[in-house]
PDB file of N, CA and C in Angstrom:
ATOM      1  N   UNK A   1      43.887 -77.450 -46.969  1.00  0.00           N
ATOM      2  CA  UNK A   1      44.148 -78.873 -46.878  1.00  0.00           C
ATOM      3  C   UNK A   1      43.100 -79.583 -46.007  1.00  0.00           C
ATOM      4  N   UNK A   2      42.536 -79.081 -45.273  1.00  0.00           N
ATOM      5  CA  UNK A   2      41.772 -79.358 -44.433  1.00  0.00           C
ATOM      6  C   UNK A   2      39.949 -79.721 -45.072  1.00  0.00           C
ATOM      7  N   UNK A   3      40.106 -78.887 -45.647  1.00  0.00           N
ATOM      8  CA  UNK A   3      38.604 -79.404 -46.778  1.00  0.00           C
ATOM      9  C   UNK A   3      38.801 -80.309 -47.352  1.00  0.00           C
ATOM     10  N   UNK A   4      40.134 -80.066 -47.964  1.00  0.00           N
ATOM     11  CA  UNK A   4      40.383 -81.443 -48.784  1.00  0.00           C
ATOM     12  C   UNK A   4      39.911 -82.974 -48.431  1.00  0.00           C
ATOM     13  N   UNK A   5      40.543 -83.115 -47.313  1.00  0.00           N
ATOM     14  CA  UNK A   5      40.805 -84.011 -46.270  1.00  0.00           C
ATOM     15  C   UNK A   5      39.411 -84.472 -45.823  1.00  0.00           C
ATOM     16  N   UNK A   6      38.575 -83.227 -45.699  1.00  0.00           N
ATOM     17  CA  UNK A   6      37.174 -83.574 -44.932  1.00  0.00           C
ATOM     18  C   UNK A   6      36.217 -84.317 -46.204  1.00  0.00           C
ATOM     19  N   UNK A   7      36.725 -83.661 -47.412  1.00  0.00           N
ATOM     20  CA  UNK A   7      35.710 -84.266 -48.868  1.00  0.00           C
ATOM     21  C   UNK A   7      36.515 -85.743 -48.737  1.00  0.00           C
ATOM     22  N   UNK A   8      37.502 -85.780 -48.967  1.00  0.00           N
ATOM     23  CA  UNK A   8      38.076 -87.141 -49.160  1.00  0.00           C
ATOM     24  C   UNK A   8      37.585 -87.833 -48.300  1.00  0.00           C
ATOM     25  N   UNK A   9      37.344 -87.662 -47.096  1.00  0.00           N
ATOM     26  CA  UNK A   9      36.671 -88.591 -45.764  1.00  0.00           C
ATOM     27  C   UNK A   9      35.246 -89.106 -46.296  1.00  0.00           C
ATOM     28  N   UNK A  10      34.607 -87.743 -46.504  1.00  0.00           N
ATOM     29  CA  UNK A  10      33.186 -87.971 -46.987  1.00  0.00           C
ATOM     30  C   UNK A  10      32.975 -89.000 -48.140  1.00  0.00           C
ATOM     31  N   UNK A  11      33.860 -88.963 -49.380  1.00  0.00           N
ATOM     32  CA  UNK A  11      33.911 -89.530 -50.050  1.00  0.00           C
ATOM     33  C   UNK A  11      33.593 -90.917 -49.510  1.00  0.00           C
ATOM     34  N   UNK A  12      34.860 -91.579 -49.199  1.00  0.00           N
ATOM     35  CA  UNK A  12      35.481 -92.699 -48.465  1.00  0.00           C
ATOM     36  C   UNK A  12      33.824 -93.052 -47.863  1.00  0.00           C
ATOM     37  N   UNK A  13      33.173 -92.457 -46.891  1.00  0.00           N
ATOM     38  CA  UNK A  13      32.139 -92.715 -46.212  1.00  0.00           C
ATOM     39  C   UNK A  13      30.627 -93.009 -47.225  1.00  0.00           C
ATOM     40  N   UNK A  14      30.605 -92.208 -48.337  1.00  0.00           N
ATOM     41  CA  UNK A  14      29.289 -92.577 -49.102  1.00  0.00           C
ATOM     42  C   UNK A  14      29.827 -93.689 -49.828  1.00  0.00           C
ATOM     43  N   UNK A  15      31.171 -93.926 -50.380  1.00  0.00           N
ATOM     44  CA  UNK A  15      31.723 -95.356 -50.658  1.00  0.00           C
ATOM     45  C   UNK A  15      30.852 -96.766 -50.454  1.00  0.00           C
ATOM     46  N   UNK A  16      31.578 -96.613 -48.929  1.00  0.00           N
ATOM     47  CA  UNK A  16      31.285 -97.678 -47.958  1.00  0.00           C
ATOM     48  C   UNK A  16      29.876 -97.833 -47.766  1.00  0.00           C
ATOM     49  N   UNK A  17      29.554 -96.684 -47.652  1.00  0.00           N
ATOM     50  CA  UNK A  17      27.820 -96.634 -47.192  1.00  0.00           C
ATOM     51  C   UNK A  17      26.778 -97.463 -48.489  1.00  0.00           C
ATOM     52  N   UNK A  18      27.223 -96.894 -49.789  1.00  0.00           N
ATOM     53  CA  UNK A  18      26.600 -97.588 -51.177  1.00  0.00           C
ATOM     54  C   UNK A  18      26.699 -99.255 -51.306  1.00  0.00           C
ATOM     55  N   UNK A  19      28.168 -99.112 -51.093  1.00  0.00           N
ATOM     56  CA  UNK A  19      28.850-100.421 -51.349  1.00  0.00           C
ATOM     57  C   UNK A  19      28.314-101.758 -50.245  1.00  0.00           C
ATOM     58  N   UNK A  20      28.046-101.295 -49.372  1.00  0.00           N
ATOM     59  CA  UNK A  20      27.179-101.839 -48.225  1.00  0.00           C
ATOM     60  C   UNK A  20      25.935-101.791 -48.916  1.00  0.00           C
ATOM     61  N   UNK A  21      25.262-101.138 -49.157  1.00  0.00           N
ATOM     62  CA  UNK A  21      23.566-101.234 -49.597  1.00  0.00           C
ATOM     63  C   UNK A  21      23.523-102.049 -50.744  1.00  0.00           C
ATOM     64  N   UNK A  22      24.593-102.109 -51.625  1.00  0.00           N
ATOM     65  CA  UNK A  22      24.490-102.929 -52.753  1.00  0.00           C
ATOM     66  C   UNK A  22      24.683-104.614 -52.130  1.00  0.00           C
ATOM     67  N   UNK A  23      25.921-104.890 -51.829  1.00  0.00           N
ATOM     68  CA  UNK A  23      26.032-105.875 -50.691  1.00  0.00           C
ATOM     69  C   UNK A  23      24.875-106.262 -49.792  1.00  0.00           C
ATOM     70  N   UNK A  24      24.000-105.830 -49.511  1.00  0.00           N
ATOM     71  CA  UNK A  24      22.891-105.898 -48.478  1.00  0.00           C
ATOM     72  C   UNK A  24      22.032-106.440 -49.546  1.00  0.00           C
ATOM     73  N   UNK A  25      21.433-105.803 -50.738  1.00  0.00           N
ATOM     74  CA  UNK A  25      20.633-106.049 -51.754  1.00  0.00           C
ATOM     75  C   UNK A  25      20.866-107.741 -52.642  1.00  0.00           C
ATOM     76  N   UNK A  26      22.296-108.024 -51.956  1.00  0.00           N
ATOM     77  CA  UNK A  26      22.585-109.531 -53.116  1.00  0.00           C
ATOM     78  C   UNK A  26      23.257-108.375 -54.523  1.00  0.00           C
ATOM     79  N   UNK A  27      24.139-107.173 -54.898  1.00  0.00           N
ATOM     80  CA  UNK A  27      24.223-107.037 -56.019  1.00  0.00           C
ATOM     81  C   UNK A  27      25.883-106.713 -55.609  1.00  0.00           C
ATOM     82  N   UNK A  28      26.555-108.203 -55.501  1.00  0.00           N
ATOM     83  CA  UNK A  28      27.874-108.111 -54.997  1.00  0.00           C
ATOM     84  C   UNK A  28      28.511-108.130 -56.361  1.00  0.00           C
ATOM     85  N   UNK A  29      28.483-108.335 -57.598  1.00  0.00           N
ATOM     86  CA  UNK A  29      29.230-107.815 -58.204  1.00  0.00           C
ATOM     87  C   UNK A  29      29.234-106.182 -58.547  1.00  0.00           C
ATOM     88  N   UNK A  30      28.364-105.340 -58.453  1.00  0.00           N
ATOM     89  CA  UNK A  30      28.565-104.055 -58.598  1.00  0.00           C
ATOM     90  C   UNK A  30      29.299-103.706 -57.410  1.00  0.00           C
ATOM     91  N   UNK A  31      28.913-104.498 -55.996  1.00  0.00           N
ATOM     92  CA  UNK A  31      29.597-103.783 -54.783  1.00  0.00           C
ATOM     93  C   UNK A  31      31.349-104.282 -54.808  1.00  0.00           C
ATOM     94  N   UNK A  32      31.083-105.062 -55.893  1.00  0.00           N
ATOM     95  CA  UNK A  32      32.587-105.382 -55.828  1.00  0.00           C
ATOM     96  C   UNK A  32      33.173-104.304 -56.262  1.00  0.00           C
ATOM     97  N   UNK A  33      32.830-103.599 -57.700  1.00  0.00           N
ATOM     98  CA  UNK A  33      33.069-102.672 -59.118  1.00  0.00           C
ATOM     99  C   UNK A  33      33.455-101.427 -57.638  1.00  0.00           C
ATOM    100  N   UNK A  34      32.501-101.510 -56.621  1.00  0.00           N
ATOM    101  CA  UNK A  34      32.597 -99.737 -55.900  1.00  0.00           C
ATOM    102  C   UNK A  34      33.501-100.015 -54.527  1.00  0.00           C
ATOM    103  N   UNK A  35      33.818-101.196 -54.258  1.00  0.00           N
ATOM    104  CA  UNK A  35      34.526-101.723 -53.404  1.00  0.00           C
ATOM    105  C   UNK A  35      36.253-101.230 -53.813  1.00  0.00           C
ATOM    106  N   UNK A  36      36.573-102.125 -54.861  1.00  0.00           N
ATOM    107  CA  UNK A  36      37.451-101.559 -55.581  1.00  0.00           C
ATOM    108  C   UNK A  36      37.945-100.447 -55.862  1.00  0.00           C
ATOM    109  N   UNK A  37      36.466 -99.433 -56.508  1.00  0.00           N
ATOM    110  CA  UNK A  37      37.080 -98.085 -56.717  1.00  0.00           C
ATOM    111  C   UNK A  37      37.877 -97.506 -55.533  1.00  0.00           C
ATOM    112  N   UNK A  38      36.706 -97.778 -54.359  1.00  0.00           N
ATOM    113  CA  UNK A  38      37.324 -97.270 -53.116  1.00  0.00           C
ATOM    114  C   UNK A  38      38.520 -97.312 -52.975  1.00  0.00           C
ATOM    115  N   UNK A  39      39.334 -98.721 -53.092  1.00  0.00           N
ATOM    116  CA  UNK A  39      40.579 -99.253 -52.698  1.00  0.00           C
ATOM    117  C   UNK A  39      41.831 -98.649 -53.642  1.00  0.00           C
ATOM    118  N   UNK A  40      40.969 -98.185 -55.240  1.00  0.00           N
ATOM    119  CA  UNK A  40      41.973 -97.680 -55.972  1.00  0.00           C
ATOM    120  C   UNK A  40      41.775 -95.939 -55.192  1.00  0.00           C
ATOM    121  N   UNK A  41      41.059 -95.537 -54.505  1.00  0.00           N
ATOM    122  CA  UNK A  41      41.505 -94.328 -53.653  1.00  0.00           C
ATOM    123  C   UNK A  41      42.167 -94.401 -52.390  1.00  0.00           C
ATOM    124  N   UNK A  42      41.957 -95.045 -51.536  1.00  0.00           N
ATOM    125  CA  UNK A  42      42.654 -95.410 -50.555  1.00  0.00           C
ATOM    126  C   UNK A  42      43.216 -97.089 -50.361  1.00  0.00           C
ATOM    127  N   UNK A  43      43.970 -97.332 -50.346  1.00  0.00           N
ATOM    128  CA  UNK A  43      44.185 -98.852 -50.388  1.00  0.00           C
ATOM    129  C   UNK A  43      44.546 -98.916 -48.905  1.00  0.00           C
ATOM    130  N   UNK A  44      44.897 -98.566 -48.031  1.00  0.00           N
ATOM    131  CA  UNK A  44      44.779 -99.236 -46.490  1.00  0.00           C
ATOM    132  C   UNK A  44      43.230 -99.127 -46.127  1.00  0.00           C
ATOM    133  N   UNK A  45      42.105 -99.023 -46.555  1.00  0.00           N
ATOM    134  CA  UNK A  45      40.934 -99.212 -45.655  1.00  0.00           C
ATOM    135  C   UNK A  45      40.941-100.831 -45.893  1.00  0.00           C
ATOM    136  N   UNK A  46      40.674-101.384 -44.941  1.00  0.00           N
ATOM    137  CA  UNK A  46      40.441-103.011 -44.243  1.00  0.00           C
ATOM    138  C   UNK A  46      38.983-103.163 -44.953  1.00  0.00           C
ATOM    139  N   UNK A  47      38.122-102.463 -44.426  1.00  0.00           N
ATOM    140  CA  UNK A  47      36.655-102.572 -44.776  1.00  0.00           C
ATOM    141  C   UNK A  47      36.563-102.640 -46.037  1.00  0.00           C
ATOM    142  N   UNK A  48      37.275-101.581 -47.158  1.00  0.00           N
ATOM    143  CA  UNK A  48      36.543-102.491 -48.549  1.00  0.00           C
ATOM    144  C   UNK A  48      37.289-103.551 -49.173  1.00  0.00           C
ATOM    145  N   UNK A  49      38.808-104.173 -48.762  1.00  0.00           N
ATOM    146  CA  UNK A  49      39.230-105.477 -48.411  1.00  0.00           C
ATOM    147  C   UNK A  49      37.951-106.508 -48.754  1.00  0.00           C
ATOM    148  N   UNK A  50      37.317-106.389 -47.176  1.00  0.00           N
ATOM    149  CA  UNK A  50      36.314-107.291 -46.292  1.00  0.00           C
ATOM    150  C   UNK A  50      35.059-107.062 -47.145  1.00  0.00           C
ATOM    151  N   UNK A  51      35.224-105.992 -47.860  1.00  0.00           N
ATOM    152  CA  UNK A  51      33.579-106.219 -49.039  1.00  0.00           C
ATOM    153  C   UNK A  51      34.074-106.723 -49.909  1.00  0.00           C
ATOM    154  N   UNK A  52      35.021-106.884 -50.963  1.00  0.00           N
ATOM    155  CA  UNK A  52      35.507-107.443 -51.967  1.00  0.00           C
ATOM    156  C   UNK A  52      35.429-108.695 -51.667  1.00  0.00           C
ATOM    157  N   UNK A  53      36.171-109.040 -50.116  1.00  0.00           N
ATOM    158  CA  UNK A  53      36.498-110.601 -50.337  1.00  0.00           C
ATOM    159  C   UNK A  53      34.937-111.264 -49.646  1.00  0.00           C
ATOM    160  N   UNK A  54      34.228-110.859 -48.893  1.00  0.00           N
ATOM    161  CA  UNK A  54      32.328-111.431 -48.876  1.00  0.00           C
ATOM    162  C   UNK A  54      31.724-111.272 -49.876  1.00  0.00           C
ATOM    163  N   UNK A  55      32.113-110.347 -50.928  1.00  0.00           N
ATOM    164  CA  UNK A  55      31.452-110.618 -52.094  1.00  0.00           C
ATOM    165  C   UNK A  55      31.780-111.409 -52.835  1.00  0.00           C
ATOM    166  N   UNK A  56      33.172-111.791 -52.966  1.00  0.00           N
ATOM    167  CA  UNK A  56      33.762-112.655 -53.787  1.00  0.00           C
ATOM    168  C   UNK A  56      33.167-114.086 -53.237  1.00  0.00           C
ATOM    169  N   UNK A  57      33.212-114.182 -51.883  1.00  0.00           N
ATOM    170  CA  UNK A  57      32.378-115.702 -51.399  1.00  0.00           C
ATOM    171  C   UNK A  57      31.196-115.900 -51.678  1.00  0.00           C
ATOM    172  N   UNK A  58      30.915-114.518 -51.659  1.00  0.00           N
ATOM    173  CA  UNK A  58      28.823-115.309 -52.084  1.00  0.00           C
ATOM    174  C   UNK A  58      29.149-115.265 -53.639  1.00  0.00           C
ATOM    175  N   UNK A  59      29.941-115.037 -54.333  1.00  0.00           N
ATOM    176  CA  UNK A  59      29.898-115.447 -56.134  1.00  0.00           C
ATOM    177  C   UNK A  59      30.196-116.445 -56.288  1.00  0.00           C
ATOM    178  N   UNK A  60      31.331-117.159 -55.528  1.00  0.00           N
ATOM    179  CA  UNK A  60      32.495-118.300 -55.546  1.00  0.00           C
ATOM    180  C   UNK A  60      33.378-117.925 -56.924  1.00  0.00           C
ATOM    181  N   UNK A  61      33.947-116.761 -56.304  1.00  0.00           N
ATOM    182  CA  UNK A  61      34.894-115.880 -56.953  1.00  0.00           C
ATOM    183  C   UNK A  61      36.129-116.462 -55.979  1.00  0.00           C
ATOM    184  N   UNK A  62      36.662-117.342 -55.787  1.00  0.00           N
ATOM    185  CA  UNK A  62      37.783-118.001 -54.780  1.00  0.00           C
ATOM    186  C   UNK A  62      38.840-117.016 -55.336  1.00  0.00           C
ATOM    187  N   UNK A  63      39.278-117.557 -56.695  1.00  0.00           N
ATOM    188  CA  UNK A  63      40.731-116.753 -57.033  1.00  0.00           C
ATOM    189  C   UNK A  63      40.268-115.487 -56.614  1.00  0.00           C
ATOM    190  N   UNK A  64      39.741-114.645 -57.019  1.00  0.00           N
ATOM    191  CA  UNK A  64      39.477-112.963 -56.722  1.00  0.00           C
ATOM    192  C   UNK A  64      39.915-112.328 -55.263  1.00  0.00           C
ATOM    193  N   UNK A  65      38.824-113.471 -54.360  1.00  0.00           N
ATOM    194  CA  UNK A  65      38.831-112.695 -53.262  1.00  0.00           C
ATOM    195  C   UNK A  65      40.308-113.353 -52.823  1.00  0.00           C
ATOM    196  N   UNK A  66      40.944-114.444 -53.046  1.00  0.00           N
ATOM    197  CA  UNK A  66      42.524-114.596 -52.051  1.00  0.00           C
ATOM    198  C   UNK A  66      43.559-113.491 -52.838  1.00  0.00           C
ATOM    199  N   UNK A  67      42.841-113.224 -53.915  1.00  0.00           N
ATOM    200  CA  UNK A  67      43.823-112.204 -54.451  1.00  0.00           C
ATOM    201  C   UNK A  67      44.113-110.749 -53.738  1.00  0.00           C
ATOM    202  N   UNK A  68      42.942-110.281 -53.311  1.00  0.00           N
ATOM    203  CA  UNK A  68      42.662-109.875 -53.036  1.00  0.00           C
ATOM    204  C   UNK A  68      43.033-109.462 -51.156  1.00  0.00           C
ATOM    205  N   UNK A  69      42.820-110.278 -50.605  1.00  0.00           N
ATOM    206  CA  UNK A  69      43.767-110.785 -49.394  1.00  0.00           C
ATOM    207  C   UNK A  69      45.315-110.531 -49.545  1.00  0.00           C
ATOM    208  N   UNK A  70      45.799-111.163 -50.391  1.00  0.00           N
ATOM    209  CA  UNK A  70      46.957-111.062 -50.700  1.00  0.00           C
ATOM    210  C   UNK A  70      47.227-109.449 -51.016  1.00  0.00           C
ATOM    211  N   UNK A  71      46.731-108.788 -51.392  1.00  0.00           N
ATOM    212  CA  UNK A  71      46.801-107.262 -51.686  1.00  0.00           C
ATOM    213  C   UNK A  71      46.630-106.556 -50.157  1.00  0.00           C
ATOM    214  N   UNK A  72      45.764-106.527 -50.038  1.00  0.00           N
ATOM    215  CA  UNK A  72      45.926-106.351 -48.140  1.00  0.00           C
ATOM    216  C   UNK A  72      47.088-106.910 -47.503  1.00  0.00           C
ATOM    217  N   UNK A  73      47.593-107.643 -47.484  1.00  0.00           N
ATOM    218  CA  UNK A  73      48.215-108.500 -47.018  1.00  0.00           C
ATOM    219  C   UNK A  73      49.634-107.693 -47.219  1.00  0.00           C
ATOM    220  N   UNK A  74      50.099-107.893 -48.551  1.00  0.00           N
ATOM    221  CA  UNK A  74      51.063-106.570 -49.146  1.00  0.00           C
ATOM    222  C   UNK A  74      51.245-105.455 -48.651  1.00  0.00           C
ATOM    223  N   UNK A  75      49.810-104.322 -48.785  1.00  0.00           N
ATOM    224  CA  UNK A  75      50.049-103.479 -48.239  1.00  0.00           C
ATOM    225  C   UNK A  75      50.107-103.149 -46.941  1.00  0.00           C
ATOM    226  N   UNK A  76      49.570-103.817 -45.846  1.00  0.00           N
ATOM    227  CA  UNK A  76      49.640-103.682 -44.384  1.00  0.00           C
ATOM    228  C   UNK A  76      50.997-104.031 -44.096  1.00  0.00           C
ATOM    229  N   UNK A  77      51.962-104.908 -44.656  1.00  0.00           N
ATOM    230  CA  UNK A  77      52.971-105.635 -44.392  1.00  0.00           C
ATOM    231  C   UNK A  77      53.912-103.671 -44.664  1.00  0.00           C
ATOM    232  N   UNK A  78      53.888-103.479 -45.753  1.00  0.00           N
ATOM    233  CA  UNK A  78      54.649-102.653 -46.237  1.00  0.00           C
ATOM    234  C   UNK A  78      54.562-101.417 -45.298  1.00  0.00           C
ATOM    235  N   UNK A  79      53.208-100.974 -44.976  1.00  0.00           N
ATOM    236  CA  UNK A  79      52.797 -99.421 -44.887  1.00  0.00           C
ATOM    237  C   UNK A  79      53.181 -99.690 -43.016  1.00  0.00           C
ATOM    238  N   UNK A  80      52.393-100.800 -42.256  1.00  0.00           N
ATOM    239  CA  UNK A  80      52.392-100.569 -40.916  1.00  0.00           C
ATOM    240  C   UNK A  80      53.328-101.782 -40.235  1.00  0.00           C
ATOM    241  N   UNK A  81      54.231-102.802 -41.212  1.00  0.00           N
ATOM    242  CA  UNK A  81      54.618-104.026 -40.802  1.00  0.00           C
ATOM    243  C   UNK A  81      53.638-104.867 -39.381  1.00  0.00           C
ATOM    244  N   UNK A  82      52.720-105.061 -40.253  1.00  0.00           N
ATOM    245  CA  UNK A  82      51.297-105.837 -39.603  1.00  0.00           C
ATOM    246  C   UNK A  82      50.648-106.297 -40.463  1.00  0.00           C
ATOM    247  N   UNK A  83      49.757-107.443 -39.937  1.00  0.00           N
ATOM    248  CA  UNK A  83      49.016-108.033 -40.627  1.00  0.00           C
ATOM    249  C   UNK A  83      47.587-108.094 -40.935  1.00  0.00           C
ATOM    250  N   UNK A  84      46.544-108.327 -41.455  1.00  0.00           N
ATOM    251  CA  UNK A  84      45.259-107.782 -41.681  1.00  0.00           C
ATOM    252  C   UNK A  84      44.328-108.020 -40.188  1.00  0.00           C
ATOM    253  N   UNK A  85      43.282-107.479 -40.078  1.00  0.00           N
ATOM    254  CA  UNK A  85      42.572-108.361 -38.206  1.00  0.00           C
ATOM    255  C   UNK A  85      42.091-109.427 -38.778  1.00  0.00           C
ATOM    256  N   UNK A  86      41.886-110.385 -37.371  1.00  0.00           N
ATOM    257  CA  UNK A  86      41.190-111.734 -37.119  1.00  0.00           C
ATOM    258  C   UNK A  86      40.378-111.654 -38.718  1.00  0.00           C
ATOM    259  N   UNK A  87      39.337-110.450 -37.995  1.00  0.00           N
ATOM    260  CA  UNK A  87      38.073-110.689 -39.170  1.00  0.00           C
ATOM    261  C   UNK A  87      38.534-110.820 -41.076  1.00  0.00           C
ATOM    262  N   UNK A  88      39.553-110.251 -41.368  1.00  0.00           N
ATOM    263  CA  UNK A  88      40.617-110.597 -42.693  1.00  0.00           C
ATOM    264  C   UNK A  88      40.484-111.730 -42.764  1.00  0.00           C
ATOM    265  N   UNK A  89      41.076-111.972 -41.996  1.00  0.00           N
ATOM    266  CA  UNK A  89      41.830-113.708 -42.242  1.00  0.00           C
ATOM    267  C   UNK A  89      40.519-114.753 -41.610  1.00  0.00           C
ATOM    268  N   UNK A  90      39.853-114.322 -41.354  1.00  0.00           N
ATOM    269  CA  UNK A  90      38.830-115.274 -41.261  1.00  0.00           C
ATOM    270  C   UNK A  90      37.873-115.386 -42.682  1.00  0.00           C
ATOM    271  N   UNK A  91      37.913-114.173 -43.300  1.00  0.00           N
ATOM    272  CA  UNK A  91      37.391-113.974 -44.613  1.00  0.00           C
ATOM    273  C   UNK A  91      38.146-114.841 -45.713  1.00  0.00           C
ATOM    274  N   UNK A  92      39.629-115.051 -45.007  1.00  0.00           N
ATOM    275  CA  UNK A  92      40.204-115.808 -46.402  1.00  0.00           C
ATOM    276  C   UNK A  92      40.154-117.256 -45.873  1.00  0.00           C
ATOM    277  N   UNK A  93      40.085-117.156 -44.763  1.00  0.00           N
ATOM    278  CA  UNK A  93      39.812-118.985 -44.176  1.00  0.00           C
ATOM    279  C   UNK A  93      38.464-119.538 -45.096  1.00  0.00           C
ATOM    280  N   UNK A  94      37.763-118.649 -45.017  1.00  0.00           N
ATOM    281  CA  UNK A  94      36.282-118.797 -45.534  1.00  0.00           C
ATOM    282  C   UNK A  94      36.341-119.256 -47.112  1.00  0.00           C
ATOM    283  N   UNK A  95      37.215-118.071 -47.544  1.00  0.00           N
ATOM    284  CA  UNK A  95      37.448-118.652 -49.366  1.00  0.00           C
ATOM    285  C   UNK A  95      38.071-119.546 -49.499  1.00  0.00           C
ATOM    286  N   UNK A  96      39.101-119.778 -48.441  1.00  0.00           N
ATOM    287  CA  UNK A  96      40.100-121.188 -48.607  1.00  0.00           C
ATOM    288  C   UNK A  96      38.805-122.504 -48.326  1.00  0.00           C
ATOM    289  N   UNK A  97      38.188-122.377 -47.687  1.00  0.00           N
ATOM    290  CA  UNK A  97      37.538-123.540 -47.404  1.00  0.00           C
ATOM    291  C   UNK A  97      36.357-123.485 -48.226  1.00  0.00           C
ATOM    292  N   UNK A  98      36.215-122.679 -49.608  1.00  0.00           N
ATOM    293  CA  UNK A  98      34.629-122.419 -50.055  1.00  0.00           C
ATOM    294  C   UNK A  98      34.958-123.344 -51.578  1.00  0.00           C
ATOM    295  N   UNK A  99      36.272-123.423 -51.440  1.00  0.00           N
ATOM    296  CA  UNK A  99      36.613-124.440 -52.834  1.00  0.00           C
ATOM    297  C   UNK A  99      36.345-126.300 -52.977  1.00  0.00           C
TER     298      UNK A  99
END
């Protein structure tokens, strides 16, 4: 179980690491496509949240990324009864005000 655990980490980590370089490059809709995948493997990481919804602002993808929020939002409520950090909700202040 313990390998398991360590590949799944690794995983999770070249994720983030790609999904960032694509994001860095301006190619936020693919980093969205790997943002996502991530989230359909782990859905409590915050961080690919926070890439989905900065990518969704530099597209002016508004619906996407509050959707998106709202999915965080869901699951933090459910899994830890808490709410996303500052930096979340400053991401959706951002889409709320990008309309």
């Amino acid at each position: 179980m313990a390998t398991r655990l360590r590949l799944h980490q690794k995983f999770l980590k070249a994720i983030t690491f790609l999904a960032h370089q694509l994001e860095k490059n301006a190619r936020y809709s693919d980093a969205i496509l790997l943002y996502q995948r991530g989230l359909d493997i782990d859905g409590l990481l915050e961080d690919f949240y926070q890439g989905v919804m900065r990518c969704c602002l530099a597209l002016d993808l508004t619906a996407e990324g509050i959707a998106t929020y709202q999915r965080c939002r869901t699951n933090f409520q459910l899994k830890f009864n808490m709410n996303p950090s500052k930096a979340t909700e400053q991401l959706r202040a951002s889409l709320l005000n990008s309309t």
